[in-house]
C-alpha atoms as a PDB file:
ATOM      1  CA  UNK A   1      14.677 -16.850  -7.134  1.00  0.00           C
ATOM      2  CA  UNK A   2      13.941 -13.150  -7.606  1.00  0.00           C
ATOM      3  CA  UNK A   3      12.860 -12.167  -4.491  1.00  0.00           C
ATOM      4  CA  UNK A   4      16.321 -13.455  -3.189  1.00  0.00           C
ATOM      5  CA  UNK A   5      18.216 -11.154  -5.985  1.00  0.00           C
ATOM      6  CA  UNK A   6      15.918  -8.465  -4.327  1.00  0.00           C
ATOM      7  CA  UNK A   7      17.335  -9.038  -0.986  1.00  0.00           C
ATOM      8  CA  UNK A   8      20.887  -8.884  -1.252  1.00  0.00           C
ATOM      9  CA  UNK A   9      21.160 -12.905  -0.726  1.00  0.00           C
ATOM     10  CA  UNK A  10      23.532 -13.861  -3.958  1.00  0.00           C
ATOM     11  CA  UNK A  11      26.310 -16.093  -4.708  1.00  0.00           C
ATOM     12  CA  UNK A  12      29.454 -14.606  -3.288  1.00  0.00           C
ATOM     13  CA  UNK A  13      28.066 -12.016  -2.022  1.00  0.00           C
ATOM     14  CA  UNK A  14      29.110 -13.128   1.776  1.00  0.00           C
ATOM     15  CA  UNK A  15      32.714 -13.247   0.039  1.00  0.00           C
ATOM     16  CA  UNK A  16      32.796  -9.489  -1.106  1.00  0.00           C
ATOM     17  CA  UNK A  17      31.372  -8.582   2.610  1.00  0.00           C
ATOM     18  CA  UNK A  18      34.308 -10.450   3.943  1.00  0.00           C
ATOM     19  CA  UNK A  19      36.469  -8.775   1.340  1.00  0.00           C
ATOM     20  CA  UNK A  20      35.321  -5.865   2.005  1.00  0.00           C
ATOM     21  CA  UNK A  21      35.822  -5.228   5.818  1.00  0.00           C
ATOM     22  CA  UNK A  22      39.647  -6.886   5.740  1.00  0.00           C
ATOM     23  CA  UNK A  23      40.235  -4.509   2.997  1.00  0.00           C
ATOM     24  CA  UNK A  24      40.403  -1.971   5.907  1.00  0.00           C
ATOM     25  CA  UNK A  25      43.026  -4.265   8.232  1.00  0.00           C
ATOM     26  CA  UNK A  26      45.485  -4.712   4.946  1.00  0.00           C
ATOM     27  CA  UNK A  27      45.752  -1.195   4.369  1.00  0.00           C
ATOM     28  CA  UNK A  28      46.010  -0.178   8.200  1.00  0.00           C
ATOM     29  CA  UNK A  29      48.974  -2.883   8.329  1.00  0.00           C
ATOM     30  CA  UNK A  30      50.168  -0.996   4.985  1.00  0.00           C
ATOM     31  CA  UNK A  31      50.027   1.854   6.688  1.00  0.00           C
ATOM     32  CA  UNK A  32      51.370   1.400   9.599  1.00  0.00           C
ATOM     33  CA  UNK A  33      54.563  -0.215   7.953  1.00  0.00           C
ATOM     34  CA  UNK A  34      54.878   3.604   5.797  1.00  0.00           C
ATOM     35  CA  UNK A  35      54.559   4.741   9.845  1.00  0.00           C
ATOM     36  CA  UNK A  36      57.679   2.066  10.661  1.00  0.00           C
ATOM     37  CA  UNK A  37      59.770   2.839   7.670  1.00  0.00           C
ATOM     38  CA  UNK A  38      59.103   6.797   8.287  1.00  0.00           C
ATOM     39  CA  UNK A  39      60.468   6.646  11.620  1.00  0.00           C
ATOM     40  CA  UNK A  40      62.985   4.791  10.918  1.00  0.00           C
ATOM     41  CA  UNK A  41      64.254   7.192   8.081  1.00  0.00           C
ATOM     42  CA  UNK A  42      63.885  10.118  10.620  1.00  0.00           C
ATOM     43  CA  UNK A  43      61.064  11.845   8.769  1.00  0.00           C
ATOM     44  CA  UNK A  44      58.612  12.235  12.187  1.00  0.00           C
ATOM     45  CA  UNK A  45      56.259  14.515  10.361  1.00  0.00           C
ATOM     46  CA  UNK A  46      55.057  11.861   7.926  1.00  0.00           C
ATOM     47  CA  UNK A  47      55.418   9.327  10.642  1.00  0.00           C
ATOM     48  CA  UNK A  48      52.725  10.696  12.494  1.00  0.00           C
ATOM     49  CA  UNK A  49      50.960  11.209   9.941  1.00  0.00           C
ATOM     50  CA  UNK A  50      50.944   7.870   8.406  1.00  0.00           C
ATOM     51  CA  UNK A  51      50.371   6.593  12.167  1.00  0.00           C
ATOM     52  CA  UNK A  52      47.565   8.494  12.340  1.00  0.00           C
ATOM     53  CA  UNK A  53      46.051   7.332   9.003  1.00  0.00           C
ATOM     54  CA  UNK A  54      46.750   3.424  10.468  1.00  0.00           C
ATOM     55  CA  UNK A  55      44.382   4.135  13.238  1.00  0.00           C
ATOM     56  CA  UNK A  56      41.914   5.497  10.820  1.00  0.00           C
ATOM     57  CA  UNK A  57      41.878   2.791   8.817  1.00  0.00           C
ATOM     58  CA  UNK A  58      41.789  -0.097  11.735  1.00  0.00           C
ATOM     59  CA  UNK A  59      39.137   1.869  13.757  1.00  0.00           C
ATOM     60  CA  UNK A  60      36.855   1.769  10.000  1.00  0.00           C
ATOM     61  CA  UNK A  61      37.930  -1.898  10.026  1.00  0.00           C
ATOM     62  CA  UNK A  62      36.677  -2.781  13.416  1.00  0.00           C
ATOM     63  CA  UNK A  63      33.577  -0.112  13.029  1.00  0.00           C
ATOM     64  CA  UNK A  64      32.638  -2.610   9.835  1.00  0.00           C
ATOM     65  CA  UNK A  65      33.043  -5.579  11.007  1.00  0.00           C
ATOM     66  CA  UNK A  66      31.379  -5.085  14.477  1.00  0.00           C
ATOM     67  CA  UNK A  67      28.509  -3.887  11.756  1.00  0.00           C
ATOM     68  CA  UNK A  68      28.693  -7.412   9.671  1.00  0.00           C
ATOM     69  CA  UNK A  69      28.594  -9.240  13.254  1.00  0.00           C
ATOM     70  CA  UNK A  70      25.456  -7.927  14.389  1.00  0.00           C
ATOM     71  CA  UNK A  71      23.783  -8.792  11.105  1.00  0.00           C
ATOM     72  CA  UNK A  72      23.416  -5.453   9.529  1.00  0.00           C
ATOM     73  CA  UNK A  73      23.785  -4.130   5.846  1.00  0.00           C
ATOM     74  CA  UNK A  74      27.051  -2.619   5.258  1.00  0.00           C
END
């Protein structure tokens, strides 16, 4: 039963990896709808900005869970 605590293997633990990596997918959606609402409001600086930050946060999504696929430790 220890040696399993040692490893990483725990109740819920394949829960908070889950968690974890869609984490990054809600707030690209989030910000991608500041990105929406910016535009639409006629403020392009922040627009692009917030667009920009959407990307960011979908490419970490996509980096992670490519990462969980394969097996490896987050």
């Amino acid at each position: 039963m220890k040696r399993d605590a040692e490893q990483g293997g725990g109740i819920g633990k394949g829960l908070f990896r889950t968690w974890s990596i869609w984490i990054w997918f809600v707030g690209a959606a989030a910000w991608f709808l500041v990105a929406a609402l910016s535009l639409h409001h006629h403020a392009l600086g922040s627009g692009v900005v917030a667009t920009a930050i959407s990307a960011l946060f979908l490419a970490a999504g996509m980096f992670f869970r490519k990462l969980a696929r394969r097996g490896q430790k987050l």
